[in-house]
Protein backbone atom coordinates (compact mmCIF):
# COMPACT_ATOMS: atom_id res chain seq x y z
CA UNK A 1 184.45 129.56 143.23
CA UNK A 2 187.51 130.38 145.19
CA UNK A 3 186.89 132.89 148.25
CA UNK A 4 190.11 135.47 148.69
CA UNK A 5 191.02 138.55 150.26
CA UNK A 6 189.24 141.09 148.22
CA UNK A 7 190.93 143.73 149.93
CA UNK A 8 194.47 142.14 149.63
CA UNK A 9 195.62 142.67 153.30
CA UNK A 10 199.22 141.69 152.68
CA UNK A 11 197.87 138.40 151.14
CA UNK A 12 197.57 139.24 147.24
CA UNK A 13 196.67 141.38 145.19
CA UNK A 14 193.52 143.40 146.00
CA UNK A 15 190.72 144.71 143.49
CA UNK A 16 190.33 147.67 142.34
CA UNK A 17 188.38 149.06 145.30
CA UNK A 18 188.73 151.70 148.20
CA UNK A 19 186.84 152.62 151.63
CA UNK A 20 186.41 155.99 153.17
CA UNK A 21 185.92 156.61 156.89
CA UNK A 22 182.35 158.43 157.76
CA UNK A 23 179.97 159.60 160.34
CA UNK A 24 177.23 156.90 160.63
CA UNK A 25 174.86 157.02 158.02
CA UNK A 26 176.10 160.35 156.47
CA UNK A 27 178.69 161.32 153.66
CA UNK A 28 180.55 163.02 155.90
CA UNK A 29 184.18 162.24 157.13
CA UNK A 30 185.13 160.83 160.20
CA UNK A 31 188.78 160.74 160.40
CA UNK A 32 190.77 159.31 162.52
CA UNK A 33 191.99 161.61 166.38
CA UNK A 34 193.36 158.72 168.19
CA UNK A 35 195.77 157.19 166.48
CA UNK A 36 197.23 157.52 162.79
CA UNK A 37 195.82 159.74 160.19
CA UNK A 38 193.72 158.81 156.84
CA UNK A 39 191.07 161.01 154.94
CA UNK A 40 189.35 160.90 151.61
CA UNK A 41 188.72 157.84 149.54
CA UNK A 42 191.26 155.08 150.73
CA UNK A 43 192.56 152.52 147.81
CA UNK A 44 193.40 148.91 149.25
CA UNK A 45 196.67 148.97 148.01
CA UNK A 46 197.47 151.91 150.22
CA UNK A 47 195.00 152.03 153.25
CA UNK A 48 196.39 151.98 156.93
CA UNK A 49 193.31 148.75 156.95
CA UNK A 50 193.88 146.84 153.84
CA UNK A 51 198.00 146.69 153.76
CA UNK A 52 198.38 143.11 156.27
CA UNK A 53 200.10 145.35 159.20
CA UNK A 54 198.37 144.98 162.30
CA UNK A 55 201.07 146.92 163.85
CA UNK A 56 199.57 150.33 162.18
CA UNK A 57 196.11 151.11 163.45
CA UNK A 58 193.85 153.49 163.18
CA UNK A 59 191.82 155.14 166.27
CA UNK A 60 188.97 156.93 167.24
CA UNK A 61 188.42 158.68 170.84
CA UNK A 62 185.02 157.44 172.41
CA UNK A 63 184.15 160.95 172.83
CA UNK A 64 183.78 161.37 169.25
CA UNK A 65 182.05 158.45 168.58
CA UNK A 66 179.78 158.22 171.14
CA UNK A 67 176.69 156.00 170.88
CA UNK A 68 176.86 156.73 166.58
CA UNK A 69 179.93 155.27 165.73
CA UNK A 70 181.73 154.87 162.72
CA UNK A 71 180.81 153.88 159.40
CA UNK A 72 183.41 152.00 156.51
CA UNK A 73 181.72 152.38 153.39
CA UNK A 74 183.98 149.83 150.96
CA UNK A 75 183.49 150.20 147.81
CA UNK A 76 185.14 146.93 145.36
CA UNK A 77 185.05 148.36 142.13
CA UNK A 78 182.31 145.78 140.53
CA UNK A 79 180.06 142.92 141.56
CA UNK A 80 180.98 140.15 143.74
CA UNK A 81 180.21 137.30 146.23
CA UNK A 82 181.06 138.60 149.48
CA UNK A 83 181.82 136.17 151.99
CA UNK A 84 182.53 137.61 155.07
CA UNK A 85 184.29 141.13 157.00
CA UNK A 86 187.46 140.34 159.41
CA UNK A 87 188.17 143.13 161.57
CA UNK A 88 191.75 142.08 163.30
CA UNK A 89 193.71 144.42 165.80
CA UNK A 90 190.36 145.54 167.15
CA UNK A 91 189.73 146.97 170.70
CA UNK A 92 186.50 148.49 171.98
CA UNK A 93 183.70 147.17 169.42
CA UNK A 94 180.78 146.27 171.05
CA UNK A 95 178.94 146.11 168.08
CA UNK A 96 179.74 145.12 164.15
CA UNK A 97 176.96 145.46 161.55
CA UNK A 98 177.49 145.38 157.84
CA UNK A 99 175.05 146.21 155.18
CA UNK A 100 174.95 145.52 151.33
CA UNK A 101 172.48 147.75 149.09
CA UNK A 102 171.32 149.27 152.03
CA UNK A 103 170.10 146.16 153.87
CA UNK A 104 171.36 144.22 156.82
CA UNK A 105 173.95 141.25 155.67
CA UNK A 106 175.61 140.35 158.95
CA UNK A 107 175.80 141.34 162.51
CA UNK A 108 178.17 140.43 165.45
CA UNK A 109 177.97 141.99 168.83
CA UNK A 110 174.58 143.50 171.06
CA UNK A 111 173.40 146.51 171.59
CA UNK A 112 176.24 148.42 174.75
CA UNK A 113 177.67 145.13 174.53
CA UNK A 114 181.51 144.15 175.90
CA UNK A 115 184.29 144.79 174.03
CA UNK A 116 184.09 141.80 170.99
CA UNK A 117 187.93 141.64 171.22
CA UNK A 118 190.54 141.83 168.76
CA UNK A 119 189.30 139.73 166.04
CA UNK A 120 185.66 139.52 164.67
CA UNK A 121 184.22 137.58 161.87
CA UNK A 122 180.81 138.97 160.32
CA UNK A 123 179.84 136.24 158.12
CA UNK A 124 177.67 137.25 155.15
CA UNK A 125 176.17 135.49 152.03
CA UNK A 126 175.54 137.84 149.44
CA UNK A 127 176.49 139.74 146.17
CA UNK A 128 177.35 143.30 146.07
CA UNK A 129 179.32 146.09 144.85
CA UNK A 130 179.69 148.11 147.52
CA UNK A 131 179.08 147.69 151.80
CA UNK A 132 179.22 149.84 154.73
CA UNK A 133 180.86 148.30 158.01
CA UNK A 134 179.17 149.90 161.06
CA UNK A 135 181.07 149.58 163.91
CA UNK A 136 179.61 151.17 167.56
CA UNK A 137 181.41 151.14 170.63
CA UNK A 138 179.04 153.07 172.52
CA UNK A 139 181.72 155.63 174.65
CA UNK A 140 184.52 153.43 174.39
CA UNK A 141 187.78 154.46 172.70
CA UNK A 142 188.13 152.47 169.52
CA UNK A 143 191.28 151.25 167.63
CA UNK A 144 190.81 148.73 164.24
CA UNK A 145 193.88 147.75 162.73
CA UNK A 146 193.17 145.49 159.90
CA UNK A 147 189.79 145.37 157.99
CA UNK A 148 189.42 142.40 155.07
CA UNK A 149 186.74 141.49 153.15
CA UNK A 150 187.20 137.96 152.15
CA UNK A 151 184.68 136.83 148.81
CA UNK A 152 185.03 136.10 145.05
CA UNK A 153 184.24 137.17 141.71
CA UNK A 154 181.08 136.17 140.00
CA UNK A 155 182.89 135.20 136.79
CA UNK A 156 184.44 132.42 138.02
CA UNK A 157 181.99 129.21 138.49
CA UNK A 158 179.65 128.71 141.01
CA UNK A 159 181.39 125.19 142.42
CA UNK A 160 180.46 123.77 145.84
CA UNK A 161 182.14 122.44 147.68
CA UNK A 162 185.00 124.63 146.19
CA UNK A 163 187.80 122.89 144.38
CA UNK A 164 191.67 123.04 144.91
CA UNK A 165 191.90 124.32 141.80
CA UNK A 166 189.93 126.17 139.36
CA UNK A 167 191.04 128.00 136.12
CA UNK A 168 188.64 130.33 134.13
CA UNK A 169 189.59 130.38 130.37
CA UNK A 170 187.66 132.58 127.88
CA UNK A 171 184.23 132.22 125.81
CA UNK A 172 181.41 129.47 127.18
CA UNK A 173 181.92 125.37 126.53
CA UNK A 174 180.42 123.66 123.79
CA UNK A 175 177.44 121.31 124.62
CA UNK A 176 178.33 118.25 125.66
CA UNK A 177 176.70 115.87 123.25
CA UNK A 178 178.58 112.96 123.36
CA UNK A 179 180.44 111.15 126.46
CA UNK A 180 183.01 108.71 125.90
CA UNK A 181 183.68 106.05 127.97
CA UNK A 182 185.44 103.45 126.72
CA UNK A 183 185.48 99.29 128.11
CA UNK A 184 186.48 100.07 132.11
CA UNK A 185 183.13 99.16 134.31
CA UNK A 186 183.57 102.39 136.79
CA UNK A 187 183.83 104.72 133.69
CA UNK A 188 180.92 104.00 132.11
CA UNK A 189 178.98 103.94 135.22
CA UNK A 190 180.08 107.83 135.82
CA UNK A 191 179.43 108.16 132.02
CA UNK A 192 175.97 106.95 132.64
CA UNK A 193 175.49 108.82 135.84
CA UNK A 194 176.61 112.36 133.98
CA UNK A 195 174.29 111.60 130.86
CA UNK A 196 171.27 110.95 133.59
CA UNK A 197 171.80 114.26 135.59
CA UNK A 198 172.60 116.33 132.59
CA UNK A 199 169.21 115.23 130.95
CA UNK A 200 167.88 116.02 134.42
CA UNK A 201 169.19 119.47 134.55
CA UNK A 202 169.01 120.57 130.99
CA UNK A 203 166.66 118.17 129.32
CA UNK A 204 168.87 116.58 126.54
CA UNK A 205 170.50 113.51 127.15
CA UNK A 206 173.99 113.03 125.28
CA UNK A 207 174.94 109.69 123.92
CA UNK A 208 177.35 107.33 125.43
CA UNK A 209 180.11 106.14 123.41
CA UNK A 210 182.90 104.41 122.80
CA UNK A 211 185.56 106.50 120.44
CA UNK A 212 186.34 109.77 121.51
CA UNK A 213 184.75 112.41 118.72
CA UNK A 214 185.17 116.09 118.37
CA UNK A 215 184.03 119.28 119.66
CA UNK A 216 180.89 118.55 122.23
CA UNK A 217 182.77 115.27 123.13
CA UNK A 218 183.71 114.21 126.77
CA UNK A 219 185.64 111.57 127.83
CA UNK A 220 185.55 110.04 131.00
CA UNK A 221 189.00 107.58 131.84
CA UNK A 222 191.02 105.93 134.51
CA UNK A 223 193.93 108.25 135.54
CA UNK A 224 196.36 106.66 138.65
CA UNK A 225 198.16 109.78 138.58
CA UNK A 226 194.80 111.40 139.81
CA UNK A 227 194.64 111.70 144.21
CA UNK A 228 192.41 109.03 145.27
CA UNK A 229 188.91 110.17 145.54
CA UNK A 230 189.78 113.58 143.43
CA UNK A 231 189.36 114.46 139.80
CA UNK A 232 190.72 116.43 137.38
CA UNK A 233 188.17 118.17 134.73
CA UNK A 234 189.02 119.93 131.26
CA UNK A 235 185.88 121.68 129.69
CA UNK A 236 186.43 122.81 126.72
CA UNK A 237 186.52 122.04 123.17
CA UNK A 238 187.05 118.55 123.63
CA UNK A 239 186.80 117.72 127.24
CA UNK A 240 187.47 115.11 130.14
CA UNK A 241 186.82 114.04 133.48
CA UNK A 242 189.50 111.74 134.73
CA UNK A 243 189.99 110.16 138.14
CA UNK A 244 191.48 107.31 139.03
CA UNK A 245 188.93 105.33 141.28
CA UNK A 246 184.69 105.24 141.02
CA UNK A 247 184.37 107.88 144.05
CA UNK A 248 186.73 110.47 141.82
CA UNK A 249 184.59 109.91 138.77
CA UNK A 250 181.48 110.25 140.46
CA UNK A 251 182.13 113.25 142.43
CA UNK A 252 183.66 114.87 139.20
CA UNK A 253 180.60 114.53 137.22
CA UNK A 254 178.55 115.93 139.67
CA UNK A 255 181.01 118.95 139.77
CA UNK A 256 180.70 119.03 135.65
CA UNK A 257 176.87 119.28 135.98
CA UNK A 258 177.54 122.29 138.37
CA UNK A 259 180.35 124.07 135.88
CA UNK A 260 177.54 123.52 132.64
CA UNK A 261 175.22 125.51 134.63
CA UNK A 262 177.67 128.57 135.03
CA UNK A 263 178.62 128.37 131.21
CA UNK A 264 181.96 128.53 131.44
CA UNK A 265 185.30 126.71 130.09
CA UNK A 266 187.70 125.93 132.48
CA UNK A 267 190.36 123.68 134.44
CA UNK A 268 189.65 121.87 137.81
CA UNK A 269 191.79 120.15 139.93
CA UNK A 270 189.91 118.36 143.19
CA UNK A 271 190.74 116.07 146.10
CA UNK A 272 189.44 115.71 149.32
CA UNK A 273 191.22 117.31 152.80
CA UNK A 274 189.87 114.77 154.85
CA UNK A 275 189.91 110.98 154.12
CA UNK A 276 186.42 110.61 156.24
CA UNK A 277 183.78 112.84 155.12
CA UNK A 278 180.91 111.29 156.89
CA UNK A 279 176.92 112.20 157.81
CA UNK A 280 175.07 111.31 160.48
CA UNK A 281 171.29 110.13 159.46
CA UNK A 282 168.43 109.02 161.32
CA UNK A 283 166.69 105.03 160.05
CA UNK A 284 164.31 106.57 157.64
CA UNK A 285 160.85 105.06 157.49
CA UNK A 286 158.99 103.09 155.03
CA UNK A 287 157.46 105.88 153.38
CA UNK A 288 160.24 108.21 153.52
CA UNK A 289 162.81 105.37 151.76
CA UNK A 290 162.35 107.68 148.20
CA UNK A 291 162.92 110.95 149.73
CA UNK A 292 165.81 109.46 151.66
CA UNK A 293 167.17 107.99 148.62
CA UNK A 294 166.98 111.40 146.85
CA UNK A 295 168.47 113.32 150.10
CA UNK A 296 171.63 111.10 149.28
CA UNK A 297 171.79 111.48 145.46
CA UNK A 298 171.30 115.05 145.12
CA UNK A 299 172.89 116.35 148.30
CA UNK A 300 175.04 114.26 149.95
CA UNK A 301 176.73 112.65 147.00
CA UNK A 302 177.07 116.22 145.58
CA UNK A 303 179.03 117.54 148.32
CA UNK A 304 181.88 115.07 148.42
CA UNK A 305 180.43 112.80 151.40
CA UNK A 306 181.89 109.32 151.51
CA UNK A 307 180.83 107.72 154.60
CA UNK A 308 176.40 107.87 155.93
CA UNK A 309 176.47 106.79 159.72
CA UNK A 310 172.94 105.94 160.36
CA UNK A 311 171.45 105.70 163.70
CA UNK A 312 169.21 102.39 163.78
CA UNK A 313 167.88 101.58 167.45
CA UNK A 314 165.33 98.93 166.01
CA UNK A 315 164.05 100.65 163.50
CA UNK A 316 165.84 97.88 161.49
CA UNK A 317 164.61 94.18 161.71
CA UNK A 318 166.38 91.69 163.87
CA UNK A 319 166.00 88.38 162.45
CA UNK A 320 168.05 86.72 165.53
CA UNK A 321 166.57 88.68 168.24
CA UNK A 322 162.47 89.65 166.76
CA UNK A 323 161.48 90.57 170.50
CA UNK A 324 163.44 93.52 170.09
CA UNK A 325 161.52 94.48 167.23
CA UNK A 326 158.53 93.16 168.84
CA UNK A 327 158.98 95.00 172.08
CA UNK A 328 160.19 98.54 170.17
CA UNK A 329 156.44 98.02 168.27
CA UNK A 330 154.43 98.28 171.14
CA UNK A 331 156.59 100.68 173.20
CA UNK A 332 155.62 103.08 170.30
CA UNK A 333 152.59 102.17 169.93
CA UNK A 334 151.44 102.02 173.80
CA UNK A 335 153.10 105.86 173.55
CA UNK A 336 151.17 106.77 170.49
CA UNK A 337 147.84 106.02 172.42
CA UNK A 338 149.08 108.21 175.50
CA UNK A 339 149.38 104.79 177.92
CA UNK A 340 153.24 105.18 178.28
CA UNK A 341 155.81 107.72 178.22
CA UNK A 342 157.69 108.66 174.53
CA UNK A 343 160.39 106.23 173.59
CA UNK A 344 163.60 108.15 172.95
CA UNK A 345 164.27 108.20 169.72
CA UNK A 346 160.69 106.51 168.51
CA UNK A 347 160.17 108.15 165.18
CA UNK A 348 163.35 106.17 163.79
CA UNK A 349 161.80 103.61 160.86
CA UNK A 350 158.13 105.51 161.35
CA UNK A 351 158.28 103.78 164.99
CA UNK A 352 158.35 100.23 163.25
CA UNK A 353 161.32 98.53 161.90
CA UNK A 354 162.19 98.08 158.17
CA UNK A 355 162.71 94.78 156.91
């Protein structure tokens, strides 16, 4: 899913939406008697706070506002995830809230707070239609020059982390009943990792094979023309997962698990921004191994990680130096029982060691 300007903001082309300027919590209009001049339902394509000039502003004396303030009720023309509000060119906000469906989504500022300055991010979360952008500057003048509301649609996958590249194409994909993988070792080791998770997800497990089929065929193959660590995916008819080293082909099929669940065909084009993508971890203990050993299959393989940096202390066994693991025993121990203070970091390995 790839998060734009939804309100185009001089950086593409906006949906079909507009906003309208209003007395807080009311239908009626609040226009601007500061600065600049708007009234009536606003498109994006021609709003003083969707057209990317932060040189035109709008403004509002504090007078009028008083401790109210303003509401922006945007409207986007149809359902979509909203990611977060920008406000840019802003002066005299103490106090952002936004609201989707009528409950709170995101809120920046405190009640007769300082001025939040000229640029605020409201993060959000959520799916909606339509939002209203409540904005108090309790007595201060207020100017807002740019408003965007950055999110995506709904019909395009649900992918996370989000690709480089995805494109939608019509009608859902086939099932994916047989995977090809041909004679190289690191294919068929993603082949057999997709088959695994897809019986996982969806409860059918498609065969592994070695000649490429028709429709409801996949085929996973070495490609050196692929970034290393990326992948490129074609779901369709006949489709394919191609990378051109194990990481790629690994991280692809987990991505191809993710674009079966949204149901739809499409193009993706991946590679990773950062050559380290690391995690720090604490030395799980003994009991915890399988739930640690899940955490890394299902969450941190999943989003792209290539590098665990886990913190031992001795919660790992010395074989040259045993008092160490000796000594970290009964430090824990002597703790346990209340005799001595905690030892920093004791819970590492269940306050034993692993061996």
């Amino acid at each position: 899913m790839a998060i734009g300007c939804l309100t185009g903001n001089g950086k593409g082309r906006p949906v079909e939406g507009s906003y309208r300027l209003l007395r807080r919590g009311t239908d009626k209009e609040l226009p601007p008697d500061l600065e600049g001049e708007e009234r009536g339902r606003i498109s994006f394509g021609e709003g003083i706070l969707t057209d990317g000039d932060t040189s035109t502003s709008l403004g509002w004396k504090g007078t009028t506002l008083g401790e109210v303030g303003l509401d922006l009720a945007i409207e986007l023309g149809g359902k979509y995830f909203l990611d977060r509000v920008v406000l840019k060119g802003a002066s005299g906000i103490g106090l952002v809230e936004v609201y989707a469906g009528g409950l709170p989504a995101g809120r920046v500022g405190d009640e007769e707070g300082p001025d939040l300055g000229e640029r605020i991010d409201v993060d959000l979360g959520v799916e909606a239609d339509e939002i209203v952008v409540h904005v108090r500057s309790f007595n201060r003048d207020v100017k807002l020059g740019e408003v965007e509301v950055w999110g995506a649609s709904p019909r395009e996958p649900l992918l996370f982390p989000v690709p480089r590249k995805v494109e939608v194409e019509e009608g859902p994909p086939p099932e994916v009943c047989e995977v090809v993988a041909g004679d190289d070792e690191e294919a068929r080791f993603a082949a057999e990792l997709l088959a695994r998770r897809l019986e996982e997800e969806f409860g059918r497990r498609p065969k592994i094979v070695g000649k490429a089929g028709g429709e409801g065929c996949l085929v996973v193959s070495k490609d050196q023309a692929v970034p290393k660590e990326g992948y490129r995916i074609e779901l369709g008819g006949r489709s394919l997962l191609a990378a051109s080293d194990k990481r790629g082909l690994v991280y692809g099929a987990e991505t191809l698990v993710q674009l079966l669940r949204s149901g739809v065909r499409c193009r993706v084009e991946d590679g990773p921004g950062m050559e380290l993508r690391g995690v720090h971890l604490y030395m799980p203990a003994r009991k915890d191994l399988d739930f640690f050993k899940r955490l890394v299959r299902y969450l941190i393989v999943p989003m792209k990680f290539n590098t665990i940096f886990i913190q031992v202390t001795a919660g790992m066994e010395f074989e040259r130096r045993p008092e160490i693991n000796r000594a970290w025993e009964e430090a824990n121990r002597r703790a346990a029982e209340g005799k001595a203070p905690p030892v920093p970091h004791g819970e590492l390995g269940g306050g034993s060691y692993i061996t």
